[in-house]
Every structure is written in C-alpha cells, then in structure tokens.
N, C-alpha and C. Protein backbone atom coordinates (compact mmCIF):
# COMPACT_ATOMS: atom_id res chain seq x y z
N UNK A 1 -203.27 -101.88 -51.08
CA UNK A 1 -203.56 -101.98 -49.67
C UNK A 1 -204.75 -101.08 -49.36
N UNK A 2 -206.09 -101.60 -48.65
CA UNK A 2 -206.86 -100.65 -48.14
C UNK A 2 -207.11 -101.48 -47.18
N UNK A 3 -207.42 -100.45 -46.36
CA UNK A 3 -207.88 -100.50 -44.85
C UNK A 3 -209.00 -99.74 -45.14
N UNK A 4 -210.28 -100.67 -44.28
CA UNK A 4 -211.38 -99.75 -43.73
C UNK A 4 -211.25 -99.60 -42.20
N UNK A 5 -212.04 -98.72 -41.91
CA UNK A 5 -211.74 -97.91 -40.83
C UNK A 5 -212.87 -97.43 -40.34
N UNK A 6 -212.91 -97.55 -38.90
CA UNK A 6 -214.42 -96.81 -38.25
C UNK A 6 -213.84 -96.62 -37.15
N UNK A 7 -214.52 -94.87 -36.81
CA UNK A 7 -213.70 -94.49 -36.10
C UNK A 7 -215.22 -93.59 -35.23
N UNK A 8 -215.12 -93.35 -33.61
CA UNK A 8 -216.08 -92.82 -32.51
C UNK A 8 -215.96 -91.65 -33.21
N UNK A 9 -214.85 -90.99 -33.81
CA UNK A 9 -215.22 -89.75 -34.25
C UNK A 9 -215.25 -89.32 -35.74
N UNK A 10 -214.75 -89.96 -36.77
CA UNK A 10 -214.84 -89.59 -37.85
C UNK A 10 -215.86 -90.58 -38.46
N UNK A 11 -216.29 -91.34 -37.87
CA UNK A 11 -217.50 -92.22 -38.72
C UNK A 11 -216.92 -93.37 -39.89
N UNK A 12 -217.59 -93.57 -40.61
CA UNK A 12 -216.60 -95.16 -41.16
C UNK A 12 -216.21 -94.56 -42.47
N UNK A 13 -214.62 -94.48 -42.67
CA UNK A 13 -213.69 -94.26 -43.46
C UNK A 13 -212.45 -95.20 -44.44
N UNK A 14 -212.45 -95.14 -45.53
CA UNK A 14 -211.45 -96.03 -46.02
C UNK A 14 -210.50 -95.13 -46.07
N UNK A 15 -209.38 -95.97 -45.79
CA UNK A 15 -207.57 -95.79 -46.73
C UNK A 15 -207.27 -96.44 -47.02
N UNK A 16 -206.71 -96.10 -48.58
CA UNK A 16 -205.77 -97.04 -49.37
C UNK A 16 -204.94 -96.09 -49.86
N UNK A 17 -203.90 -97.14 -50.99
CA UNK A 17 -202.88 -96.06 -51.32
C UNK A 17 -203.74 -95.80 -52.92
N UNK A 18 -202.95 -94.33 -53.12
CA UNK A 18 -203.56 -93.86 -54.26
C UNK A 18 -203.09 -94.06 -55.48
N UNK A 19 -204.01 -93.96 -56.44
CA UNK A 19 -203.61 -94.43 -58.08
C UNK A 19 -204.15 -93.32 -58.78
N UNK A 20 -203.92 -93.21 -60.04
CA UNK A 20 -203.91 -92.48 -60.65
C UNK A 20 -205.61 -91.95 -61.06
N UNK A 21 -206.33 -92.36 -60.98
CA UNK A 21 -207.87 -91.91 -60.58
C UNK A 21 -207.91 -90.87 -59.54
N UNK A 22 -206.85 -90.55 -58.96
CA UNK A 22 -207.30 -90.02 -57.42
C UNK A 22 -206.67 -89.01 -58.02
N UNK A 23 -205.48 -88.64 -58.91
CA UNK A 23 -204.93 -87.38 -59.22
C UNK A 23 -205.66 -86.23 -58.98
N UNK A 24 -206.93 -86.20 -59.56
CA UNK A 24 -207.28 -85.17 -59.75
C UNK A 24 -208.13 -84.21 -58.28
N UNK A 25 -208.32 -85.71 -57.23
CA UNK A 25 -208.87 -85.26 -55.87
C UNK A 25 -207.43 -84.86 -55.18
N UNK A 26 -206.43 -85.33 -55.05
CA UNK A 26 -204.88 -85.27 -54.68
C UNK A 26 -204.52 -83.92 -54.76
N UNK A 27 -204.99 -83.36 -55.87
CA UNK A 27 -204.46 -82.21 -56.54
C UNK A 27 -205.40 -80.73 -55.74
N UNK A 28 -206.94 -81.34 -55.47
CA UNK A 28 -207.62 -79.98 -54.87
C UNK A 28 -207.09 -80.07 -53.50
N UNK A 29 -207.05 -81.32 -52.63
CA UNK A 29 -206.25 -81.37 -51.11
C UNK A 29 -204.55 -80.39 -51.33
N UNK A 30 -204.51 -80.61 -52.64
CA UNK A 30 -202.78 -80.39 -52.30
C UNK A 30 -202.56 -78.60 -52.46
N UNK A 31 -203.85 -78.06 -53.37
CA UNK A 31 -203.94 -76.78 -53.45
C UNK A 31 -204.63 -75.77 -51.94
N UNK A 32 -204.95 -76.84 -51.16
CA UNK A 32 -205.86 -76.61 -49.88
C UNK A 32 -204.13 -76.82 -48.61
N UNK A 33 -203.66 -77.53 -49.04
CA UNK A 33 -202.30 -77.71 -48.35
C UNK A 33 -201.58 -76.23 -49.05
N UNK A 34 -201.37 -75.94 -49.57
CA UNK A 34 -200.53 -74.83 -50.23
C UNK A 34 -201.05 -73.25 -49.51
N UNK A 35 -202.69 -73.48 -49.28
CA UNK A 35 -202.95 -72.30 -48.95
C UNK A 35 -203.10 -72.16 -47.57
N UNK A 36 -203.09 -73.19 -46.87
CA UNK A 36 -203.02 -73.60 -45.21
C UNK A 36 -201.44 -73.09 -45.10
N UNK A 37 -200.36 -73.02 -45.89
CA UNK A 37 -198.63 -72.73 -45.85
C UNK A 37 -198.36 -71.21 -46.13
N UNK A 38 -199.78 -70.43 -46.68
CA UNK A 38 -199.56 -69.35 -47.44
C UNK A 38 -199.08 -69.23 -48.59
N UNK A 39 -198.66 -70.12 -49.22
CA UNK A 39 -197.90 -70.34 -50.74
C UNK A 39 -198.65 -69.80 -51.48
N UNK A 40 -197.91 -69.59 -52.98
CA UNK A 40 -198.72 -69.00 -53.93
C UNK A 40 -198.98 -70.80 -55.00
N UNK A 41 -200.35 -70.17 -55.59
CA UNK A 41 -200.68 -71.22 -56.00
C UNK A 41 -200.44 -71.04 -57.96
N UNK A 42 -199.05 -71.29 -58.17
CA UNK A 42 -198.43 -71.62 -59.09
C UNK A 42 -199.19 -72.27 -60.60
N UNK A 43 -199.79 -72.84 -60.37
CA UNK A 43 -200.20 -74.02 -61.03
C UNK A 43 -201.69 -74.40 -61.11
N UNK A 44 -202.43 -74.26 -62.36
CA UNK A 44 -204.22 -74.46 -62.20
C UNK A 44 -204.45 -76.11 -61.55
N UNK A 45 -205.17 -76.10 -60.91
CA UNK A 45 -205.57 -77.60 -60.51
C UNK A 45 -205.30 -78.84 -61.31
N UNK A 46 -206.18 -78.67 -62.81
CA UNK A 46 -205.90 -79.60 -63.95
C UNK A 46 -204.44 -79.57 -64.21
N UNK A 47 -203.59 -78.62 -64.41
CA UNK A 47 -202.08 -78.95 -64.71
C UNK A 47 -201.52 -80.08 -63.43
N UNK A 48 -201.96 -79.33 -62.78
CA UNK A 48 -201.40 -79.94 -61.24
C UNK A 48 -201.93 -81.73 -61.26
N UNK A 49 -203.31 -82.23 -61.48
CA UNK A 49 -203.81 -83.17 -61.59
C UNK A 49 -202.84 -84.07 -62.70
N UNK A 50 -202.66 -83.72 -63.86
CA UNK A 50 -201.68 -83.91 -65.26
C UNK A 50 -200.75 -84.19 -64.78
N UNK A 51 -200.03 -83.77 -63.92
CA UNK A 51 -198.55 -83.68 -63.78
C UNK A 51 -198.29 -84.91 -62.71
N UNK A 52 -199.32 -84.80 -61.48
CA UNK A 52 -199.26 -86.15 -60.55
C UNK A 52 -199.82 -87.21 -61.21
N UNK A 53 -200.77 -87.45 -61.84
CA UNK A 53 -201.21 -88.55 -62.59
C UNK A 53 -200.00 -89.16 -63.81
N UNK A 54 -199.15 -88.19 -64.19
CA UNK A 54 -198.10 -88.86 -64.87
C UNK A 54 -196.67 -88.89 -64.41
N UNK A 55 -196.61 -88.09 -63.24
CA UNK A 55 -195.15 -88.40 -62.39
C UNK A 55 -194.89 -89.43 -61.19
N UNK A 56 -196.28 -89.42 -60.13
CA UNK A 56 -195.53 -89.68 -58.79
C UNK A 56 -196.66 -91.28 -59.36
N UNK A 57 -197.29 -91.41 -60.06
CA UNK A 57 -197.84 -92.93 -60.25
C UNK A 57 -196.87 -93.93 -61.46
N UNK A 58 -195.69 -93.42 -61.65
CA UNK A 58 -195.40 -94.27 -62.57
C UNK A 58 -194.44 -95.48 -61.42
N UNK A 59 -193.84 -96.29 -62.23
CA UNK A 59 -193.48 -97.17 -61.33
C UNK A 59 -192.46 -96.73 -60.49
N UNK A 60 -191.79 -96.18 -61.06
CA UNK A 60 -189.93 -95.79 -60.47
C UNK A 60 -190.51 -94.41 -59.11
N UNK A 61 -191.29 -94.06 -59.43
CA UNK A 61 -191.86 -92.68 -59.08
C UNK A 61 -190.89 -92.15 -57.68
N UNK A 62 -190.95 -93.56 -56.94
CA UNK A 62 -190.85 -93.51 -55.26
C UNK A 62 -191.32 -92.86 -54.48
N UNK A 63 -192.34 -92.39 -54.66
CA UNK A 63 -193.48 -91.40 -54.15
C UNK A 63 -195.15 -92.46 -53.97
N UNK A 64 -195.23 -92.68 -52.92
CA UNK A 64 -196.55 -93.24 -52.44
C UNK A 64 -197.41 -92.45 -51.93
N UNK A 65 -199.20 -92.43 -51.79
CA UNK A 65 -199.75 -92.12 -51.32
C UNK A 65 -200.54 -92.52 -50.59
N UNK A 66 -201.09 -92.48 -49.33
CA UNK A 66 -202.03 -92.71 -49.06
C UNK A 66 -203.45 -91.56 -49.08
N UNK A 67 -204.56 -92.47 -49.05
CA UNK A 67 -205.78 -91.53 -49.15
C UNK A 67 -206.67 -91.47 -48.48
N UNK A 68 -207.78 -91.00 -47.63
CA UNK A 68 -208.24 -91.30 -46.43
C UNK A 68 -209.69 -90.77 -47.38
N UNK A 69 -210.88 -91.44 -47.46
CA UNK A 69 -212.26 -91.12 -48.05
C UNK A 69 -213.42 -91.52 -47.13
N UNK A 70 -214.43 -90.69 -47.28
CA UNK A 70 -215.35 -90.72 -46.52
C UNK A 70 -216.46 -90.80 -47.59
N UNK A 71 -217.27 -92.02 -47.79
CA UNK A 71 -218.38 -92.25 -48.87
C UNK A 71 -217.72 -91.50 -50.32
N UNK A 72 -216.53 -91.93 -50.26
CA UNK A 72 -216.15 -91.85 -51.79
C UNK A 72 -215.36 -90.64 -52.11
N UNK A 73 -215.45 -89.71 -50.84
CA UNK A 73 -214.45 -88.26 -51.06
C UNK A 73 -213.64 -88.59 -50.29
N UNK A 74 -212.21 -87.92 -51.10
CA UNK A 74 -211.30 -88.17 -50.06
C UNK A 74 -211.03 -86.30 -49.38
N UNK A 75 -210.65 -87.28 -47.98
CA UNK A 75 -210.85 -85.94 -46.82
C UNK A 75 -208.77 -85.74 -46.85
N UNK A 76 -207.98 -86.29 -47.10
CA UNK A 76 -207.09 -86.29 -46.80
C UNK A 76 -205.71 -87.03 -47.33
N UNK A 77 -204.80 -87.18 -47.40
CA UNK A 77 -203.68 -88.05 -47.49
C UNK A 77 -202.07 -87.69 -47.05
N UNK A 78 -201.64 -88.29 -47.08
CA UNK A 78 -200.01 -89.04 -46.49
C UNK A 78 -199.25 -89.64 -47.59
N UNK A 79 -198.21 -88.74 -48.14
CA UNK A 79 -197.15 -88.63 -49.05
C UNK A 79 -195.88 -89.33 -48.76
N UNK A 80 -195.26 -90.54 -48.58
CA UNK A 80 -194.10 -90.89 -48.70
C UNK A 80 -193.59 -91.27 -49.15
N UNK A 81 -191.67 -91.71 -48.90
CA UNK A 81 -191.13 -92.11 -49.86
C UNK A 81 -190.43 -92.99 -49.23
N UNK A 82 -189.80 -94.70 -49.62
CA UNK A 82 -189.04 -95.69 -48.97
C UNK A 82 -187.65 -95.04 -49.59
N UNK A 83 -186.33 -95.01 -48.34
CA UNK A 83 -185.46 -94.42 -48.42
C UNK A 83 -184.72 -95.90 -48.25
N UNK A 84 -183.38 -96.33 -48.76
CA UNK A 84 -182.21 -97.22 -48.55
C UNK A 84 -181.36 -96.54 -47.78
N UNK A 85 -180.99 -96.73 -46.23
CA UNK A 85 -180.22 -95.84 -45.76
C UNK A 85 -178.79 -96.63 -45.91
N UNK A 86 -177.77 -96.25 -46.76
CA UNK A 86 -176.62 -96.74 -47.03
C UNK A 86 -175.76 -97.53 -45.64
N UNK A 87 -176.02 -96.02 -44.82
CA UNK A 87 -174.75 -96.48 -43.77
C UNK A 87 -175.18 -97.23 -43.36
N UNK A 88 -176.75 -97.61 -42.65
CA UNK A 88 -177.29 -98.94 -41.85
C UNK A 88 -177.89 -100.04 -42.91
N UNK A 89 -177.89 -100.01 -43.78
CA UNK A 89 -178.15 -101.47 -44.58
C UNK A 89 -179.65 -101.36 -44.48
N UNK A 90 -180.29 -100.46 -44.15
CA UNK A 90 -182.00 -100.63 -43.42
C UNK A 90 -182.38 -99.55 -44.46
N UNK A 91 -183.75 -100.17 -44.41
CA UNK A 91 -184.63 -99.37 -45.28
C UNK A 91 -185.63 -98.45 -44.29
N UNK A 92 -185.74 -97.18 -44.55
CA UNK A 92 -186.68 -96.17 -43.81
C UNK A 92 -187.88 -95.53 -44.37
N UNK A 93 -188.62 -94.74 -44.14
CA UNK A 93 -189.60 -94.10 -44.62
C UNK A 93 -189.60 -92.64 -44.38
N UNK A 94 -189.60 -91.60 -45.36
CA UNK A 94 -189.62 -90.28 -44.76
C UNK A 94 -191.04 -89.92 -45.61
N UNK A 95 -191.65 -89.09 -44.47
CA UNK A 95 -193.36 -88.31 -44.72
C UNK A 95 -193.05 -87.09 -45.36
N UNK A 96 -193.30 -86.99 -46.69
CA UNK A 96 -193.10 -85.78 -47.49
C UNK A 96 -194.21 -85.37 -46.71
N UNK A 97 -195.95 -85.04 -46.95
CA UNK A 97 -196.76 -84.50 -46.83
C UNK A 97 -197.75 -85.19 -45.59
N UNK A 98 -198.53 -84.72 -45.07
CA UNK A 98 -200.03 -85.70 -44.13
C UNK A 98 -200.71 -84.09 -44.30
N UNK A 99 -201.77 -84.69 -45.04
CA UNK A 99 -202.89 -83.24 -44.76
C UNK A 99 -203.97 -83.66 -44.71
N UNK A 100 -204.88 -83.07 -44.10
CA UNK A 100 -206.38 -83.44 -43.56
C UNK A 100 -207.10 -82.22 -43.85
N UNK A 101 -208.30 -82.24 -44.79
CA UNK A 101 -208.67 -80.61 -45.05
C UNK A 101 -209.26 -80.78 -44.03
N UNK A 102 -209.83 -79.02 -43.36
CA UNK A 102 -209.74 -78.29 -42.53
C UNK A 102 -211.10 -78.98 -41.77
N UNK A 103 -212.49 -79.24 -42.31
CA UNK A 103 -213.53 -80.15 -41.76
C UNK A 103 -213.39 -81.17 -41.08
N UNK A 104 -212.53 -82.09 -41.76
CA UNK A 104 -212.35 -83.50 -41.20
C UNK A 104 -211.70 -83.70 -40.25
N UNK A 105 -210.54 -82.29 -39.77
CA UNK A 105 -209.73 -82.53 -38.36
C UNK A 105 -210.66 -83.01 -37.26
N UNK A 106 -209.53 -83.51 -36.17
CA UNK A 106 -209.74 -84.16 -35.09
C UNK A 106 -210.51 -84.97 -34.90
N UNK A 107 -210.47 -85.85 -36.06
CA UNK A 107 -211.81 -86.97 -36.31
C UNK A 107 -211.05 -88.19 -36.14
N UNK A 108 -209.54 -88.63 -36.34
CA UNK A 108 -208.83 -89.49 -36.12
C UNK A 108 -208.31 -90.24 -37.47
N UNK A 109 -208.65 -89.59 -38.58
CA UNK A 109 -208.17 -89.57 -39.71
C UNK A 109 -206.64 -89.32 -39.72
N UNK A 110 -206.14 -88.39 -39.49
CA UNK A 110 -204.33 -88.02 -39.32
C UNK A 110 -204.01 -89.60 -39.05
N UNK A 111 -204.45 -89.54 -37.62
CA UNK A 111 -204.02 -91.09 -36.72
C UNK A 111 -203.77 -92.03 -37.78
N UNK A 112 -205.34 -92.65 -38.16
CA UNK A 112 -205.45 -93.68 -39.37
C UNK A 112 -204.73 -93.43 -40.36
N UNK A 113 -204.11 -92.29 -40.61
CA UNK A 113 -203.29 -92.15 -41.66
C UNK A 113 -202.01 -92.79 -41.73
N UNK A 114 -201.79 -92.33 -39.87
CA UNK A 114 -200.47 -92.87 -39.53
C UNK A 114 -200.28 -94.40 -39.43
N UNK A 115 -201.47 -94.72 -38.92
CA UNK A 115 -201.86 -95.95 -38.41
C UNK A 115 -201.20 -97.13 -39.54
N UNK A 116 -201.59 -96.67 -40.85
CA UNK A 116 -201.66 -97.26 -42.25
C UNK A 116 -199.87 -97.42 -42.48
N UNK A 117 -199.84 -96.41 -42.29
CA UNK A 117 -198.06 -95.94 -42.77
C UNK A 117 -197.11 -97.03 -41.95
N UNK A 118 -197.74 -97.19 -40.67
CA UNK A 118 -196.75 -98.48 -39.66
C UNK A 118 -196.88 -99.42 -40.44
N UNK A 119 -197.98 -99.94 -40.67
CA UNK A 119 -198.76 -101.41 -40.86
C UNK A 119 -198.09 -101.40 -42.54
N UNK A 120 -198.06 -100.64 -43.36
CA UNK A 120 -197.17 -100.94 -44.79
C UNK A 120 -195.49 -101.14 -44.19
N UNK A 121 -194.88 -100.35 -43.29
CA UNK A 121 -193.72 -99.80 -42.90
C UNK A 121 -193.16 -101.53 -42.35
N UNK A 122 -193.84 -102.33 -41.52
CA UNK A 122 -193.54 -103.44 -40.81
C UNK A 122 -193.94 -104.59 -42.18
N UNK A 123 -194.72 -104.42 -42.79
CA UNK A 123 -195.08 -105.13 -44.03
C UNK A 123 -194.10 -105.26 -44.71
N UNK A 124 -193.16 -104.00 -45.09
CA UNK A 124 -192.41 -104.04 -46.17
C UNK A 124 -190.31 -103.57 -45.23
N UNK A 125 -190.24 -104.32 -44.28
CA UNK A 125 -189.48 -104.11 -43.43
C UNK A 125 -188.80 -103.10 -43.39
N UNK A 126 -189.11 -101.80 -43.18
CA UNK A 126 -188.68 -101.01 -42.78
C UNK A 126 -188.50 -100.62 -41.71
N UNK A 127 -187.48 -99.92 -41.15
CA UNK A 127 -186.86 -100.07 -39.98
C UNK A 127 -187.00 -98.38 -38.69
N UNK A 128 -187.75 -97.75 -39.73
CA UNK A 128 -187.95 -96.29 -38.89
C UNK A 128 -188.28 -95.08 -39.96
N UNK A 129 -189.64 -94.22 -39.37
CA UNK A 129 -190.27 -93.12 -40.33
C UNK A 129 -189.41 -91.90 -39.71
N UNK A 130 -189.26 -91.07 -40.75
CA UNK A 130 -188.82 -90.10 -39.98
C UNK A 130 -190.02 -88.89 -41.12
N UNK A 131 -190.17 -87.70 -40.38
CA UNK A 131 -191.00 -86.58 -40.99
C UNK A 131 -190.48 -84.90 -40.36
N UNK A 132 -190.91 -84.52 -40.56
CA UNK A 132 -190.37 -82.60 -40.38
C UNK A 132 -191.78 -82.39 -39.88
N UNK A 133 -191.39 -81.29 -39.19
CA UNK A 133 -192.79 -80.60 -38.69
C UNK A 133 -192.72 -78.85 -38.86
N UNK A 134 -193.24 -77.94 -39.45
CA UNK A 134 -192.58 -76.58 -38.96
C UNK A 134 -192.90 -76.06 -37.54
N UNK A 135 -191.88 -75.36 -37.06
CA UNK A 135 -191.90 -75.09 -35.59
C UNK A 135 -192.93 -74.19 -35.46
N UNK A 136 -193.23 -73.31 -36.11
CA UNK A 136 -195.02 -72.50 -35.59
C UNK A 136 -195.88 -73.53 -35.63
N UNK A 137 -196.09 -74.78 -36.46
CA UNK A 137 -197.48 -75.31 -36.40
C UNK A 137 -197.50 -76.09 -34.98
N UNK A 138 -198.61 -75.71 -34.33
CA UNK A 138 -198.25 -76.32 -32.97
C UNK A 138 -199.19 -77.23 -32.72
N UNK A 139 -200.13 -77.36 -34.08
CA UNK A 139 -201.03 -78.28 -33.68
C UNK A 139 -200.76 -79.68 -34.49
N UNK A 140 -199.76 -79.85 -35.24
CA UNK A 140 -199.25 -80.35 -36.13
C UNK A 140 -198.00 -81.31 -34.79
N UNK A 141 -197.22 -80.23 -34.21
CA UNK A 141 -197.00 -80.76 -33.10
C UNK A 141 -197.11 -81.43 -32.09
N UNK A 142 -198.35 -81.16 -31.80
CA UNK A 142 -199.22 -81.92 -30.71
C UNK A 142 -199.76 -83.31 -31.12
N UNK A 143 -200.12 -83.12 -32.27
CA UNK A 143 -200.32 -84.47 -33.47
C UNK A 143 -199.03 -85.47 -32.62
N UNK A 144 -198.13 -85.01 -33.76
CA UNK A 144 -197.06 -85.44 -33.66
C UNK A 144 -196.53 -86.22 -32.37
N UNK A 145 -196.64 -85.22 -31.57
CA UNK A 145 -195.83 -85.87 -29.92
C UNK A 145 -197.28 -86.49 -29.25
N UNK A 146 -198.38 -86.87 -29.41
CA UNK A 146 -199.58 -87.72 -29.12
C UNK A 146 -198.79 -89.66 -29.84
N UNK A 147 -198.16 -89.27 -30.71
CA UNK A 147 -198.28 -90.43 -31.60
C UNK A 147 -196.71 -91.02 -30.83
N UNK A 148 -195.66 -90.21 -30.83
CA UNK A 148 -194.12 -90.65 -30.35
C UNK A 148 -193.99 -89.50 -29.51
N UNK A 149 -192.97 -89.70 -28.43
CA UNK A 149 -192.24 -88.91 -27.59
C UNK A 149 -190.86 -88.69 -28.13
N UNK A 150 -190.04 -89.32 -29.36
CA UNK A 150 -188.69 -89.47 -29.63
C UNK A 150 -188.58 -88.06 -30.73
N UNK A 151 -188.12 -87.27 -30.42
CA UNK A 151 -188.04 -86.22 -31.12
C UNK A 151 -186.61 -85.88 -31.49
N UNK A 152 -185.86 -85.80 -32.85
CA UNK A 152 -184.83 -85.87 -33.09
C UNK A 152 -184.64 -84.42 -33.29
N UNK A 153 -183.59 -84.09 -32.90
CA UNK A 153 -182.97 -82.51 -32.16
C UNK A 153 -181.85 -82.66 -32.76
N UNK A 154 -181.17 -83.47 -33.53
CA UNK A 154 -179.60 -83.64 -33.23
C UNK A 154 -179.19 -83.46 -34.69
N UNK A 155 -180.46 -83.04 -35.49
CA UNK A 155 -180.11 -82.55 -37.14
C UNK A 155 -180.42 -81.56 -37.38
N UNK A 156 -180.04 -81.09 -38.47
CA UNK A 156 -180.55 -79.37 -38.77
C UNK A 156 -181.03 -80.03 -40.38
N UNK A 157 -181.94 -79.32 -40.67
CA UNK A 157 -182.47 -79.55 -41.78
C UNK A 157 -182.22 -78.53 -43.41
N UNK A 158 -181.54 -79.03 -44.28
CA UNK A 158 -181.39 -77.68 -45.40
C UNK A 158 -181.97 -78.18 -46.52
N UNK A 159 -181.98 -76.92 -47.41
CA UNK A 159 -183.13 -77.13 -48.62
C UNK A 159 -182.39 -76.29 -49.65
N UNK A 160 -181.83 -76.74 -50.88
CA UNK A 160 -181.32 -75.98 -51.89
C UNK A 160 -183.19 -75.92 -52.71
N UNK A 161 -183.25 -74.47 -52.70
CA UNK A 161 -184.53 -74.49 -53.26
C UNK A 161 -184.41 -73.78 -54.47
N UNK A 162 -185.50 -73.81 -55.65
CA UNK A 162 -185.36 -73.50 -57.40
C UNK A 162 -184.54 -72.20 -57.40
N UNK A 163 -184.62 -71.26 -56.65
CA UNK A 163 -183.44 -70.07 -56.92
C UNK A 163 -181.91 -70.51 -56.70
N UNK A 164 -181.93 -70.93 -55.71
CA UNK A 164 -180.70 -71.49 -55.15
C UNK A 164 -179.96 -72.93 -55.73
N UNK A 165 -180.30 -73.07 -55.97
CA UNK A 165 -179.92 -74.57 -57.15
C UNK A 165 -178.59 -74.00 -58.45
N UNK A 166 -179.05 -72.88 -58.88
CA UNK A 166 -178.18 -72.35 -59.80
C UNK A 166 -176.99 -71.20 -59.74
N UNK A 167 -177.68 -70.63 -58.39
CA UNK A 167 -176.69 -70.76 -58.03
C UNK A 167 -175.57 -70.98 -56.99
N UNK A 168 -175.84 -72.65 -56.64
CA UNK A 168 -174.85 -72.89 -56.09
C UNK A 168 -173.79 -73.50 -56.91
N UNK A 169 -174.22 -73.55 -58.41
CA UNK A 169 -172.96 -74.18 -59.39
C UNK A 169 -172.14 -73.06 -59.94
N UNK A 170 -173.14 -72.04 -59.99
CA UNK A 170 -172.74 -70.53 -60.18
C UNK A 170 -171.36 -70.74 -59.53
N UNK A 171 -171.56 -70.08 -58.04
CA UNK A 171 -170.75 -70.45 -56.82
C UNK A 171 -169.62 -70.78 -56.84
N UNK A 172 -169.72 -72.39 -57.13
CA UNK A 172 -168.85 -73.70 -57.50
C UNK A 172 -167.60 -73.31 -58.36
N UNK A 173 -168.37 -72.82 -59.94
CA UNK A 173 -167.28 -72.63 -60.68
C UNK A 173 -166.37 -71.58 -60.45
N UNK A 174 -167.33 -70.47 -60.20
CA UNK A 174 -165.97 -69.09 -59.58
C UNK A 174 -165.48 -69.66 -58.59
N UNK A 175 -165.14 -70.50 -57.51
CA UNK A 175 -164.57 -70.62 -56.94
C UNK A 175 -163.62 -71.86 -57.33
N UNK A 176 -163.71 -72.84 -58.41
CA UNK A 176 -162.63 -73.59 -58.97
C UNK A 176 -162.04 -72.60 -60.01
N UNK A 177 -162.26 -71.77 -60.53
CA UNK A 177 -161.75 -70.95 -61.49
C UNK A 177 -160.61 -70.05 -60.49
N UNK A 178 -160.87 -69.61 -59.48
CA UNK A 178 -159.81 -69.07 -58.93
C UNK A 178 -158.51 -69.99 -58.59
C-alpha cells in the first residue's frame, strides 16, 4: 500500500508500509524515539537494523509499519499490530509507536500517518484503533484529541516489564509452594 501525499505544509510526501530495505532508516527514527523518552540506548543502530529486518518483517511478525518519506528519506512512521478481539468476534488495531523526527513536526505528516492507518483499518475490516498516549506529553495529546474526542478513561493500563517478568513466576511458585 502507498499513498502519495501533498500536503500546504509538509510539501509532497509518500507513505507506504515498510519492508525490510527500510530497517535500517526504521532503526535511526527509532533511536531518535528512544531519546525524545529519555531511554538509554541499549543497542548500536546496525544491531537494532539486524534485528527489525529479521523479526517484525517476517510473515507471522504481526507488527506493521508504516513510513512517511520526503524525496526518498523517511521523516517518520506508525507501528501497529491487527488484534482478534475474542469477546467481540471483531478485529482491531492497536498503535505500538507514531513518531515524526523533530524537523518534520507540524507539517501534517502524524495526520497522514493516521490518515493511512483508517484507510488500511476499513480495507481490512477492522472495527476500532485503539493507542496509549503518556500523560506529560501534551503535545502528543493535542495530536491526539485534534483527530477523536472519544477518550477511553475506563482502563488502567499494566506492563510486566524484563525485570518483572521473573519475577512474577518467582512470586507464583512461593506462593503455590505454601
């Protein structure tokens, strides 16, 4: 799928979804996302490039990308994944990532990003995106509530993260052992 795109403020832009050629541009946006979060940056670019070029492009992956390029660089992309929601029989979409390096904001790229994500989403019948936002980013916010007014309040969100993973089996067993 690509879409071209011309836009009053970002000038004429393609998106499509990404393939494994793009790993290695995927990978400097995604180290530019890491340091926009404060994260530590774990991982040299090339490993990082290696690792998406042979994980999230294989078929099963369930990890899509989109990519947003301007004369051949890409300025940006939009990470998701098609979810089967059991209890409703409907298929959904949740937004792992949308990042736009720091130049290309407010050009309408995000938008087109989103724009893309409906137009696959109604393509491939899915029935509703859902995404996270963190509560300091307020411009991420404003994004956000420009595009929908429906803001879901009524979940709390948790994360067993790499420390915590072990031990929550830790956990588990002392407490069947008693």
């Amino acid at each position: 799928m690509t879409i071209e795109k011309s836009s009053v403020f970002a000038g004429d832009f393609e998106i499509r979804l990404a393939d494994k050629e793009d790993a290695s541009e995927i990978s400097r946006l995604l180290q530019e996302l890491l340091t926009f979060y404060g994260m530590p940056l774990k991982y040299q670019r090339s490993f990082m490039s290696h690792v998406i070029e042979n994980e999230v492009f294989q078929e099963n992956s369930g990890l899509k990308i989109f990519i947003a390029l301007e004369n051949s660089k890409p300025l940006a992309f939009l990470a998701f994944s098609k979810i089967f929601a059991l209890a409703t029989c409907q298929t959904s979409i949740f937004i792992q990532d949308l990042y736009v390096e720091r130049k290309a904001r407010n050009k309408g790229i995000g938008y087109a990003l989103m724009e893309a994500l409906v137009e696959y989403g109604l393509e491939n019948e899915v029935t509703q995106i859902d995404w996270t936002a963190d509560t300091w980013n307020s411009k991420a916010i404003n994004f956000y509530e420009h595009i929908t007014t429906l803001q879901k309040s009524d979940k709390i969100y948790y994360r067993l993260n790499e420390e915590k993973l072990s031990a929550f089996l830790t956990k588990q067993k002392k407490t069947m052992e008693k």
